[in-house]
Protein backbone atom coordinates (compact mmCIF):
# COMPACT_ATOMS: atom_id res chain seq x y z
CA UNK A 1 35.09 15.78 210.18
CA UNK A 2 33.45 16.35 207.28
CA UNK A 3 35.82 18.34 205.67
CA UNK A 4 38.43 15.73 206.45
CA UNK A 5 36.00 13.07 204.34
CA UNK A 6 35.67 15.27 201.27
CA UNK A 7 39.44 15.45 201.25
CA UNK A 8 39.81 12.02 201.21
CA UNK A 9 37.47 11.49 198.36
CA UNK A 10 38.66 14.35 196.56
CA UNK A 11 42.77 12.67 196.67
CA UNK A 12 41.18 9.38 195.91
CA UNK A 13 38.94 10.70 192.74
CA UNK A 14 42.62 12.69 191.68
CA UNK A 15 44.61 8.98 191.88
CA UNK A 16 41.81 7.42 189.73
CA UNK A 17 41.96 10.44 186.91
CA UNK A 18 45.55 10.16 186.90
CA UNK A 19 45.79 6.43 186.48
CA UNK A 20 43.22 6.49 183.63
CA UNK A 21 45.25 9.43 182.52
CA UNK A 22 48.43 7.45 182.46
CA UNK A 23 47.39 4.58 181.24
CA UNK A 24 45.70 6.26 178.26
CA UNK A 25 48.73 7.88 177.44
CA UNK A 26 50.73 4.45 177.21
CA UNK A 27 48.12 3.48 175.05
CA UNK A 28 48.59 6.48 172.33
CA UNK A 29 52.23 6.42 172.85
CA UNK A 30 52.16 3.02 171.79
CA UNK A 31 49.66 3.65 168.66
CA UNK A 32 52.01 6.50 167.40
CA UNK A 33 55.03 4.25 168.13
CA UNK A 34 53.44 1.28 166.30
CA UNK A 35 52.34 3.84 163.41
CA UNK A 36 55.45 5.23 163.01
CA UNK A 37 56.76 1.43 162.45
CA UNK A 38 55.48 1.78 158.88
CA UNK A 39 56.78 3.18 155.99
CA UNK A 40 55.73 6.71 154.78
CA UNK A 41 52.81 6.04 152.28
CA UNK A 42 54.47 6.28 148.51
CA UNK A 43 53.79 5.72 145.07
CA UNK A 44 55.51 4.76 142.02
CA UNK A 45 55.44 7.13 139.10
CA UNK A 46 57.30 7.53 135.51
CA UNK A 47 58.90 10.73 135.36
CA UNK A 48 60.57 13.24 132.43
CA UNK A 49 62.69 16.08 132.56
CA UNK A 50 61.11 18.89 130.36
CA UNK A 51 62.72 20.96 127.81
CA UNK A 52 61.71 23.65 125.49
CA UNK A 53 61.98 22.94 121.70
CA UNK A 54 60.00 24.52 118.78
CA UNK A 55 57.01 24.15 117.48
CA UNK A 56 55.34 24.79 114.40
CA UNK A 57 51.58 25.56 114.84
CA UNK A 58 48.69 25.07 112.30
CA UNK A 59 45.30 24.99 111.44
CA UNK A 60 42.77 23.10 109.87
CA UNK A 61 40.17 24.37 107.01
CA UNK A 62 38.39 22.87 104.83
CA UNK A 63 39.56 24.04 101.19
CA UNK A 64 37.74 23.28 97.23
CA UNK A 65 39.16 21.23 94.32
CA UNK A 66 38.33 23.61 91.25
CA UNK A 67 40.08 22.71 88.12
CA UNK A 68 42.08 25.59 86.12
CA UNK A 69 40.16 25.20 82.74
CA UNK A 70 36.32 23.34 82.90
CA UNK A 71 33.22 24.83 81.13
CA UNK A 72 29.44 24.02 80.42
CA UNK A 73 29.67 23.28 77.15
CA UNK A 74 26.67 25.60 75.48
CA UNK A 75 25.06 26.40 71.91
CA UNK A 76 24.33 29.72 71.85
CA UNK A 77 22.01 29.32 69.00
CA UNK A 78 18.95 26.50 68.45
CA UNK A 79 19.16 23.99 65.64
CA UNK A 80 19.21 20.56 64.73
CA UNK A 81 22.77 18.23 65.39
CA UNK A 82 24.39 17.41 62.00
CA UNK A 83 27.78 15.54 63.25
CA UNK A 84 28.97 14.51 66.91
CA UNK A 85 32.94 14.25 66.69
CA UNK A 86 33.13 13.49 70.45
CA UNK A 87 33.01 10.60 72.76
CA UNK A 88 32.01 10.82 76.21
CA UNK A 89 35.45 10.47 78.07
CA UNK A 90 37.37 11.24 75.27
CA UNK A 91 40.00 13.71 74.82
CA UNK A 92 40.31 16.63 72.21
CA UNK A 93 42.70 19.31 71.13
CA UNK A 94 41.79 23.19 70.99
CA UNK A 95 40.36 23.82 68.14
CA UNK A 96 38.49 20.85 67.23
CA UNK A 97 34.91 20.38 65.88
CA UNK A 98 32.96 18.82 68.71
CA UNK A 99 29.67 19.43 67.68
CA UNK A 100 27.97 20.59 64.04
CA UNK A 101 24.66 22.03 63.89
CA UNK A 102 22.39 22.15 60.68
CA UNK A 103 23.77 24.83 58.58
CA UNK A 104 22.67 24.32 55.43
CA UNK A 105 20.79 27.45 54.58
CA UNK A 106 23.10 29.87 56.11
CA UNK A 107 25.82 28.01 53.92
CA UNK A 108 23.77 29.02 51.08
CA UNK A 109 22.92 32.49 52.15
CA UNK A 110 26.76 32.97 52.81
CA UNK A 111 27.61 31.54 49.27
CA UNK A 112 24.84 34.58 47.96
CA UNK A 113 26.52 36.70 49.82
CA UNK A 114 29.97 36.41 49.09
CA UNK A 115 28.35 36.14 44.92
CA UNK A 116 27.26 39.85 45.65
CA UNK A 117 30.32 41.02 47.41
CA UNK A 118 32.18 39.86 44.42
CA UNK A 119 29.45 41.98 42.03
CA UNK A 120 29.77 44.89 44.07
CA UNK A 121 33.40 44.66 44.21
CA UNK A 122 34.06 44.19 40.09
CA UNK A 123 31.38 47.52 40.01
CA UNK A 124 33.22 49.42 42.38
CA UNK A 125 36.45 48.82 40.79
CA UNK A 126 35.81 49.68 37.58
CA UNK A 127 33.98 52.67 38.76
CA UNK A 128 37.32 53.93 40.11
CA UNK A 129 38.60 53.31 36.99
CA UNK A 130 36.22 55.84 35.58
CA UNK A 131 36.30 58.69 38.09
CA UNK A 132 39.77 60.23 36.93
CA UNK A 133 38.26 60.83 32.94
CA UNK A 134 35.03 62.15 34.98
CA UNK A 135 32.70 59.20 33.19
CA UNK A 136 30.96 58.56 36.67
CA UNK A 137 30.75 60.96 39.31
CA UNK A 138 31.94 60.42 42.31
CA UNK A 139 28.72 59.64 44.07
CA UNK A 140 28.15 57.14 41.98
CA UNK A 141 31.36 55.79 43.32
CA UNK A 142 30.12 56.33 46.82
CA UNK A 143 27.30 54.46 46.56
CA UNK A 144 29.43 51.33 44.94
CA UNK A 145 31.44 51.85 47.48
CA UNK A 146 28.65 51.55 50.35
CA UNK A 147 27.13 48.62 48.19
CA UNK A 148 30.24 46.59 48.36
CA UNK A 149 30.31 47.33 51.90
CA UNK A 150 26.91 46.11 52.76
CA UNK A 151 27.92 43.01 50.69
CA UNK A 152 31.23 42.15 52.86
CA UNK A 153 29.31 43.05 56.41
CA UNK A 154 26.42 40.06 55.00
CA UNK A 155 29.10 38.09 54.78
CA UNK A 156 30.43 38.38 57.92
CA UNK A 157 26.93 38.03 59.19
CA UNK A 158 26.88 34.50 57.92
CA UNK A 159 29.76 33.42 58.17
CA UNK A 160 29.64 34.62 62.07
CA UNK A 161 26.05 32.07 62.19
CA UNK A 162 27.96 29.50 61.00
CA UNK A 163 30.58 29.67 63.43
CA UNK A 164 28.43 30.05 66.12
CA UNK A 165 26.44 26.63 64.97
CA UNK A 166 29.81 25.15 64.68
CA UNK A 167 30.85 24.27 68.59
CA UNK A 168 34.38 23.77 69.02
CA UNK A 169 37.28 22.46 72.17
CA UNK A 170 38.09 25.87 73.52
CA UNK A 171 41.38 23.68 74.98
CA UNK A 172 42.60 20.83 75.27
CA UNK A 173 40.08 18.54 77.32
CA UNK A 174 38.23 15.80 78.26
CA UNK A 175 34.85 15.34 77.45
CA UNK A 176 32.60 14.31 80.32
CA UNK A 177 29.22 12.27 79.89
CA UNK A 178 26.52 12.89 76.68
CA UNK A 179 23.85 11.59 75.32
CA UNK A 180 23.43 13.73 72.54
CA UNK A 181 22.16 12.26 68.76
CA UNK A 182 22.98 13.04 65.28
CA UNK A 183 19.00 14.88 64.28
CA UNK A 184 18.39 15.91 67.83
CA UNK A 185 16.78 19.54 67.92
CA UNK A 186 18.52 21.66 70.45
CA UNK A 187 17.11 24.72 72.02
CA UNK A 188 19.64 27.48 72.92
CA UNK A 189 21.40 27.38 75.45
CA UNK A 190 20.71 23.82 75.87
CA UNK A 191 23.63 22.13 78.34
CA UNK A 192 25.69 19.46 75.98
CA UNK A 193 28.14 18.23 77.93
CA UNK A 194 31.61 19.40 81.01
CA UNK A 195 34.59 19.54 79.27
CA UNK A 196 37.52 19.52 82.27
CA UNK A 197 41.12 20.89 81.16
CA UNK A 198 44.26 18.34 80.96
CA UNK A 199 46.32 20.32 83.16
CA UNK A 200 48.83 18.77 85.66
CA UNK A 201 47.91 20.75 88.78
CA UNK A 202 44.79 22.32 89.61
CA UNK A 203 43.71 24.65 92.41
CA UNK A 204 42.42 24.42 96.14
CA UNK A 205 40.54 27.22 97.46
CA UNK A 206 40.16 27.61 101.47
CA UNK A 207 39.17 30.28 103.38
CA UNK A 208 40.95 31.71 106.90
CA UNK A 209 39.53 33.58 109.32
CA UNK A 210 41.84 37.22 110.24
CA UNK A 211 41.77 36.25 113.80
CA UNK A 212 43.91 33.05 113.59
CA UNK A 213 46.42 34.47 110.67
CA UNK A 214 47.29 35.05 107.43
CA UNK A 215 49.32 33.91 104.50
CA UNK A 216 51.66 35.17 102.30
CA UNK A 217 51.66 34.65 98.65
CA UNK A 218 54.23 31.91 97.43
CA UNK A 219 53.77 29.89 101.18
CA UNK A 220 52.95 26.60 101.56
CA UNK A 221 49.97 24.71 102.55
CA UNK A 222 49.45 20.97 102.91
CA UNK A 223 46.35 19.55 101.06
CA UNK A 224 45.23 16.06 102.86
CA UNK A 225 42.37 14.21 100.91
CA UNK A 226 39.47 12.65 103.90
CA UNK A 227 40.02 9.58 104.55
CA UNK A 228 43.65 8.96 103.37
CA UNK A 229 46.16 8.10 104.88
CA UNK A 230 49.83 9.36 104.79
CA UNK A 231 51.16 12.52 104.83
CA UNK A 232 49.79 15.84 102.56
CA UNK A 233 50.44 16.79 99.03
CA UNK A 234 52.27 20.24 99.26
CA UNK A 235 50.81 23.15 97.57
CA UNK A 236 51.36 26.35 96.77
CA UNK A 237 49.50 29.67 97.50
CA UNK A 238 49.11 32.00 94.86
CA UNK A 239 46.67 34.52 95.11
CA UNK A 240 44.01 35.95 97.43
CA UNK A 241 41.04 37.92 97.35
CA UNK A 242 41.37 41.92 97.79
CA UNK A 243 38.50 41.60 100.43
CA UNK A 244 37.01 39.56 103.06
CA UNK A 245 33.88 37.62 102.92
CA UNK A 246 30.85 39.96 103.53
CA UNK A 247 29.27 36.87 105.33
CA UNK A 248 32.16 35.13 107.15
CA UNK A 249 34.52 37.80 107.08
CA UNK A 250 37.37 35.05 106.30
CA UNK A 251 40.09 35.68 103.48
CA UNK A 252 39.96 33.27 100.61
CA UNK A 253 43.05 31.98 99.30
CA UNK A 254 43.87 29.68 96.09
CA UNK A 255 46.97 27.12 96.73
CA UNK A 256 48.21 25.10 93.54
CA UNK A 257 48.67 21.82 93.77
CA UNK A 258 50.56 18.71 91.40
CA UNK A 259 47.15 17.18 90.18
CA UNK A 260 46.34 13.96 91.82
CA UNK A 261 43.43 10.68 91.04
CA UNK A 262 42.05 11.59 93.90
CA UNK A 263 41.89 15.27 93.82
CA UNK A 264 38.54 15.76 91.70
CA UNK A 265 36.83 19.16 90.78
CA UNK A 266 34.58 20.17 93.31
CA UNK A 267 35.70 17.47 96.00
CA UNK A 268 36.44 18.52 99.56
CA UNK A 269 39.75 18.16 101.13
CA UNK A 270 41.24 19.01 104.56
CA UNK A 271 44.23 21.96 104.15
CA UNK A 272 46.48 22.99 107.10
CA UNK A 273 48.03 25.77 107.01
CA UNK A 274 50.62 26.80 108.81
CA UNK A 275 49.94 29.62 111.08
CA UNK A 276 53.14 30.93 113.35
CA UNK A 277 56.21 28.72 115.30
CA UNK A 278 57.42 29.29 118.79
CA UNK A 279 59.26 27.33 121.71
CA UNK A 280 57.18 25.31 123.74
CA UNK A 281 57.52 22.26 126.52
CA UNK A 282 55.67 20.04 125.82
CA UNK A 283 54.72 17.30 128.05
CA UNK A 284 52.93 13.49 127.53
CA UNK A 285 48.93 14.27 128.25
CA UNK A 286 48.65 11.54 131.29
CA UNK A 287 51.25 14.07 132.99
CA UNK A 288 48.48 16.56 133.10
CA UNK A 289 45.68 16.84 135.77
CA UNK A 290 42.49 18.71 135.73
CA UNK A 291 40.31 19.45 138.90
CA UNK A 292 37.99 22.61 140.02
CA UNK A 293 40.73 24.58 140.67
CA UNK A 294 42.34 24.29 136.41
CA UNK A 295 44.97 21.80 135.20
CA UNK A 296 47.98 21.26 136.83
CA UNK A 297 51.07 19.17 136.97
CA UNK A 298 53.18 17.40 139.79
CA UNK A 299 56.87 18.71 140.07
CA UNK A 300 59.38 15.81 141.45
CA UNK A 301 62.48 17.01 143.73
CA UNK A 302 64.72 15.05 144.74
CA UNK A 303 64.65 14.02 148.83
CA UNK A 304 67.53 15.24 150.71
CA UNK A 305 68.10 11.49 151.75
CA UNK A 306 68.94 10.34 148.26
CA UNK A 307 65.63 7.85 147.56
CA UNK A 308 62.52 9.07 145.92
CA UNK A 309 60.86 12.57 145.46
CA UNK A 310 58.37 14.37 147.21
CA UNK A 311 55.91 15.36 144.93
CA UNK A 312 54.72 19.03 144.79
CA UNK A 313 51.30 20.33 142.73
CA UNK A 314 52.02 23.02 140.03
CA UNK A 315 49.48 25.45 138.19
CA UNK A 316 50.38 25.35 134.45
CA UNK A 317 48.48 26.75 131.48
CA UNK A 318 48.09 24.49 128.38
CA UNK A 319 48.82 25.36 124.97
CA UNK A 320 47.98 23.25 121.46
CA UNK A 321 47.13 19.65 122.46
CA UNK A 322 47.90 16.87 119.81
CA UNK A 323 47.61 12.90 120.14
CA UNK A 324 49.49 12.29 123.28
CA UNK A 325 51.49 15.28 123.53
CA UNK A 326 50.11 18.07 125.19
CA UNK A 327 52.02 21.82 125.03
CA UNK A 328 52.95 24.20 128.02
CA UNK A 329 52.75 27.26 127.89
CA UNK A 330 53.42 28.85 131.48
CA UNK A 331 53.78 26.93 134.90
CA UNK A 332 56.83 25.09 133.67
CA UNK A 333 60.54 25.81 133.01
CA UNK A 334 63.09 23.84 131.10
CA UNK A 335 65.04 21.33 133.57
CA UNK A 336 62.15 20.45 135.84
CA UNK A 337 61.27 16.83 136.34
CA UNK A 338 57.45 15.87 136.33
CA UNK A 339 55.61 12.76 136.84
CA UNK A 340 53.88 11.56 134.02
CA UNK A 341 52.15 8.25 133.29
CA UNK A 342 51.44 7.34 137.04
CA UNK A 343 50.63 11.46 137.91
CA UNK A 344 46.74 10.95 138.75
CA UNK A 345 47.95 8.56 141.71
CA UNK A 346 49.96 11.69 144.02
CA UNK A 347 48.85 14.00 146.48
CA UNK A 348 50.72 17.19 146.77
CA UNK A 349 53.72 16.46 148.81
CA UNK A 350 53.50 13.01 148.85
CA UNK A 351 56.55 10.48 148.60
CA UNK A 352 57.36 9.26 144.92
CA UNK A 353 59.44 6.91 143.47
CA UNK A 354 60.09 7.00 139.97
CA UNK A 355 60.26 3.74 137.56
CA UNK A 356 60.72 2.92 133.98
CA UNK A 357 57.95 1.63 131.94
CA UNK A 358 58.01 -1.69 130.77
CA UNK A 359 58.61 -1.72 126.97
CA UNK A 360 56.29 -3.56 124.50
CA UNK A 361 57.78 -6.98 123.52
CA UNK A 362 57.91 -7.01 119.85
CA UNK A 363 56.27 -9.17 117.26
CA UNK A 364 59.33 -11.23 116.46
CA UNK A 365 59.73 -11.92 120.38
CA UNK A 366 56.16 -12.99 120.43
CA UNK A 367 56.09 -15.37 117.65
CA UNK A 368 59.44 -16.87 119.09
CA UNK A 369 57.89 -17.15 122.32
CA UNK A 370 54.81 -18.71 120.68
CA UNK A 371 56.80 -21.43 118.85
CA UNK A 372 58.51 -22.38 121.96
């Protein structure tokens, strides 16, 4: 009998599990039906097909104005100024007095000089005159000689003090700032004033480092003053040290350049040079992701259906990155489509549908628009 019972509630428990059972599984049958009502979950993305094209790669230094002919004007001997024949911003030819120092009494000592040299010389010559009837002997004729040697080398001596007290334009130059005064006493080696060559180039010097290239003589380089816009002036490398840099084992080079208002001795500038060219895709930046695992892109192909792309993640590694364009090197071939602006949104095989990008109404539209 009681066997019989626990059958009976053993059937009965069996009935209930199986209707809960049952009617569970309507309800999830209906869920999945009712979720499968909805459209697979998509986004809309810009896309590009990439190619490979070439690219010319550079770098960035920072290079030297220095200006072919400029000198520290100097007086290599003290005295006091007689004449100033220059004018601060001036210009003057080679050759031309700029400054006069006091030389009064080595003009006098030259004009006793030269008196003797003419003594000795009128002695010695009618000494020779003598020697072949034996009157004088011939060391007496040596030692006119000698005399009328010692005269011209006095000469010289003077006349080599007055030309160092007499400063001239080494070239042809202007004449930077003074404030020097007719009766000032000058030490030597006083500094007078820069005198900067007219030349119409003058040179940039930049240094390279070995590890990121070199250049050959007669390339060129692109000088960009900070600050400016436009493009570079284009200059021209022509000569390079023998050796590197003892302290930051970089090359230095010398470029020459069309001279330029803004392209001042001693001022810095900004010189690229170029360094190599190869073929590279290269890609808008927003098209390029970067997580834990390194940067990578989303590669679109096409559904077998016809409408939209499934999206699919792709390692790539990155080459030079300018502005908005960012180079591939590797992960990429020429042909594949990638999403771009729009990328960041996708999961890897997710549904995409690609769209153009509204352009940028124009000024003329706007005003028009406005005036309506």
């Amino acid at each position: 009998m009681n066997a019989r019972r626990w059958l009976i509630t053993l059937c009965a428990c069996v009935l209930v599990f199986a209707a809960l059972a049952g009617y569970k599984f309507m309800q999830i049958k209906a869920a999945i039906a009712f979720g499968e009502s909805f459209p697979e979950p998509s986004e809309s993305v810009q896309a590009l097909i990439v190619s490979s094209s070439p690219v010319h790669s550079h770098i960035t230094t920072i290079g030297e104005v220095v200006a072919p002919e400029a000198m520290e004007l100097r007086n290599e001997l003290e005295g006091r100024v007689s004449a100033i024949n220059m004018t601060s911003g001036g210009k003057v030819k080679k050759g031309d007095v700029l400054l006069q120092l006091d030389i009064s009494e080595e003009s006098a000592r030259l004009n006793a000089a030269r008196a003797s040299a003419n003594l000795t010389r009128l002695k010695l010559e009618r000494m020779n005159k003598l020697l072949p009837s034996k009157a004088v002997s011939e060391d007496s004729v040596d030692q006119a000689r000698a005399e009328h040697d010692i005269a011209l080398a006095s000469v010289g001596q003077w006349q080599a003090t007055i030309d160092k007290k007499t400063l001239r334009a080494p070239f042809d130059a202007v004449v930077g700032l003074h404030d020097i005064e007719v009766g000032e006493y000058l030490e030597a080696n006083s500094m007078l004033v820069m005198l900067l060559g007219t030349q119409d180039f003058v040179w940039v010097d930049f240094n390279l480092p070995l590890t990121q290239g070199r250049v050959a003589l007669g390339d060129n380089v692109s000088v960009k003053i900070p600050g400016a816009d436009g493009e570079g002036i284009e200059a021209t490398v022509i000569a390079s040290n023998p050796a590197v840099s003892a302290q930051s084992r970089n090359l230095r080079y010398r470029a020459r350049v069309a001279a330029h208002p803004a392209l001042l001795p001693n001022a810095v500038v900004n010189v690229e040079v170029p360094t190599g060219s190869s073929t590279l895709i290269q890609v808008p930046s927003p098209a390029v992701l970067r997580d834990e695992m390194g940067t990578y892109v989303f590669v679109l192909t096409p559904e077998d259906s016809g409408e939209g792309y499934r999206a699919s993640r792709r390692a790539v590694t990155l080459g030079s990155e300018e502005g908005e364009i960012t180079g591939i090197t590797a992960g990429l071939a020429p042909g594949d489509r990638i999403a771009t602006h729009g990328a960041f949104k996708l999961r890897h095989a997710m549904l995409a549908y690609v769209r153009e990008r509204p352009a940028k109404p124009v000024a003329a539209d706007a005003d028009s628009a406005r005036g309506e």
